[in-house]
C-alpha atoms as a PDB file:
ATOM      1  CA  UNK A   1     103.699 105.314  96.384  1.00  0.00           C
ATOM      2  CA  UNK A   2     107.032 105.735  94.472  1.00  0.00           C
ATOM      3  CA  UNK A   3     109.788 103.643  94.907  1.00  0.00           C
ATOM      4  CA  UNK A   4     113.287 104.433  93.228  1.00  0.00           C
ATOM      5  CA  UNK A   5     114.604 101.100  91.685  1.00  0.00           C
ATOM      6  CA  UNK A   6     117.953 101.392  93.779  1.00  0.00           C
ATOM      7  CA  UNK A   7     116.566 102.311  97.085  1.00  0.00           C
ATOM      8  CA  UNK A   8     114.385  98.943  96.458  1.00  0.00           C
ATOM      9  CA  UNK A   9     116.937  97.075  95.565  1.00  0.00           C
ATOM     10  CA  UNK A  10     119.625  98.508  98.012  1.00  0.00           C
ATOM     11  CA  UNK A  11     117.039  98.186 100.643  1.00  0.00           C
ATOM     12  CA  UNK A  12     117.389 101.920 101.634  1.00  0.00           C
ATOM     13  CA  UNK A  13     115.946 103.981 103.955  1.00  0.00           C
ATOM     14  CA  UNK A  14     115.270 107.693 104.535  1.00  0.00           C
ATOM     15  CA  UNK A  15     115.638 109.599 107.808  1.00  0.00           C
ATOM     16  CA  UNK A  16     113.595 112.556 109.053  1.00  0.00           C
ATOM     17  CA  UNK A  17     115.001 115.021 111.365  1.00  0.00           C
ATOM     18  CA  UNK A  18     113.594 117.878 110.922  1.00  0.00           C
ATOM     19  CA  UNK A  19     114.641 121.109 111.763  1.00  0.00           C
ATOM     20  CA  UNK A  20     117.523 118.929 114.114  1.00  0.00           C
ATOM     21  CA  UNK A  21     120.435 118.437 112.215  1.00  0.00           C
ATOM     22  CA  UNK A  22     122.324 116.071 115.256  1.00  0.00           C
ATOM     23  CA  UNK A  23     124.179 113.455 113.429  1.00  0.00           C
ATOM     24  CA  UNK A  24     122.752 109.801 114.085  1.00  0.00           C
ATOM     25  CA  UNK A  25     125.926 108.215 115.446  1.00  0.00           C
ATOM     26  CA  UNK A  26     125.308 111.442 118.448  1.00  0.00           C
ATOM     27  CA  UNK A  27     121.990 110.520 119.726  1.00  0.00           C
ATOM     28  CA  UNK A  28     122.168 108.182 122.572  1.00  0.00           C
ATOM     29  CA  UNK A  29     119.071 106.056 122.099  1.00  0.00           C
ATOM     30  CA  UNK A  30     120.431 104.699 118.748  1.00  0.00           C
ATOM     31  CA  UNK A  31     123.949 103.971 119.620  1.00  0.00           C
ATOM     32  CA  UNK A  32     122.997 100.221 120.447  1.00  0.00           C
ATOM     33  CA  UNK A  33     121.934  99.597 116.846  1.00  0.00           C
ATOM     34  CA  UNK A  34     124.948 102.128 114.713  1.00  0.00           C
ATOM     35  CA  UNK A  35     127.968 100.433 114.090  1.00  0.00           C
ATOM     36  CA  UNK A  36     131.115 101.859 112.748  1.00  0.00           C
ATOM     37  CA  UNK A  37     133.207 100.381 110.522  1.00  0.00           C
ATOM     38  CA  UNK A  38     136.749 101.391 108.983  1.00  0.00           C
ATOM     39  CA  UNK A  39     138.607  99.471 106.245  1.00  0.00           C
ATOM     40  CA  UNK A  40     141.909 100.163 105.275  1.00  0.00           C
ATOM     41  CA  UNK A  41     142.211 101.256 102.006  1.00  0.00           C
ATOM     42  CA  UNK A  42     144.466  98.057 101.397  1.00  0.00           C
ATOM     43  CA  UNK A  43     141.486  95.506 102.024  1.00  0.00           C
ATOM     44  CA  UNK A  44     139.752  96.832  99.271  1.00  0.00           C
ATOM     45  CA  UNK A  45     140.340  95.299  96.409  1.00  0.00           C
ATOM     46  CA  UNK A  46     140.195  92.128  98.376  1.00  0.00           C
ATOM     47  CA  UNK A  47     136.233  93.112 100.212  1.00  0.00           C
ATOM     48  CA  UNK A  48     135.063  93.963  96.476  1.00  0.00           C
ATOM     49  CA  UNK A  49     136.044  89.879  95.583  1.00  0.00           C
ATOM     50  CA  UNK A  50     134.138  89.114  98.271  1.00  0.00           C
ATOM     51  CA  UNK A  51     131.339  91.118  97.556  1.00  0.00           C
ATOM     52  CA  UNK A  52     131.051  90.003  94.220  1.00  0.00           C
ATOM     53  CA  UNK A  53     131.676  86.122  94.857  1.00  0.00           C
ATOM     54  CA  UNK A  54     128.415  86.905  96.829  1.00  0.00           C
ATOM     55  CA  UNK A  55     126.129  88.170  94.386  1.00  0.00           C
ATOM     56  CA  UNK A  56     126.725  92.166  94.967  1.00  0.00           C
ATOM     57  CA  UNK A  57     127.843  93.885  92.040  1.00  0.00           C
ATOM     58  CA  UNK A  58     127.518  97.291  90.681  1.00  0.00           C
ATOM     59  CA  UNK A  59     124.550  96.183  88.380  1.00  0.00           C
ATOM     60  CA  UNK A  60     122.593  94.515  91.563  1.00  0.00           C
ATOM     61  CA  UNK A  61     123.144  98.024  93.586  1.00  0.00           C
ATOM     62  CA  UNK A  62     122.863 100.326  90.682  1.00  0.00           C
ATOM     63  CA  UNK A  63     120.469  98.726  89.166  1.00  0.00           C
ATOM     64  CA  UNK A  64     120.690 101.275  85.777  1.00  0.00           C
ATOM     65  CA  UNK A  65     122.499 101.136  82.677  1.00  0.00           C
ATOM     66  CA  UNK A  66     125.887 103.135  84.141  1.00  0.00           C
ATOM     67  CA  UNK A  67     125.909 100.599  87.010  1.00  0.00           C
ATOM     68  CA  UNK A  68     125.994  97.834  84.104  1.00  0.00           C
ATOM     69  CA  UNK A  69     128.559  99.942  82.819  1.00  0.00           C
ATOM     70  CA  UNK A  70     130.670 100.344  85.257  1.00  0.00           C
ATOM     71  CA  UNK A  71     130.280  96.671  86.396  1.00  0.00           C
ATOM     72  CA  UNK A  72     131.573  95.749  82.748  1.00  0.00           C
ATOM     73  CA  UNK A  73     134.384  98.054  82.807  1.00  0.00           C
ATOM     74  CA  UNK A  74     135.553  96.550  86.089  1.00  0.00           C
ATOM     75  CA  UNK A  75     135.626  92.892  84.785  1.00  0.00           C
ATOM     76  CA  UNK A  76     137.184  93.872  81.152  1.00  0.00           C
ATOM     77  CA  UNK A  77     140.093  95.882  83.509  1.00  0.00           C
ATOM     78  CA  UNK A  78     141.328  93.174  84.850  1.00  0.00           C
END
């Protein structure tokens, strides 16, 4: 079986649907486990600390070279 290096690592998943094209968040028998959540686009900067204080970076979710990249170009911005 073939497994993408960022789904592994990002611990994705795929959906099947079908031919029915209802959005997730509309069918009733998966509401209890679908949570929304909004954050202001102020909080941002602030969540991303967070995140990577805790070990999630661009490099451990994009686990190719650009995500090393982009990772790098982050921490030399600042």
């Amino acid at each position: 079986m073939y497994k993408s290096k960022r789904i592994v690592v990002q611990k994705g998943m795929f959906t099947i649907h079908g031919d029915d094209q209802t959005p997730l968040e509309d069918i009733e028998r998966l509401k209890p486990w679908l949570k929304r959540i909004d954050i202001k686009y102020e909080q941002t900067d602030i969540i991303k600390a967070e995140l990577q204080m805790a070990g999630v970076t661009q490099s451990s979710l994009f686990p190719e070279l650009s995500g090393l990249a982009q990772e790098l170009r982050e921490y030399w911005k600042q």
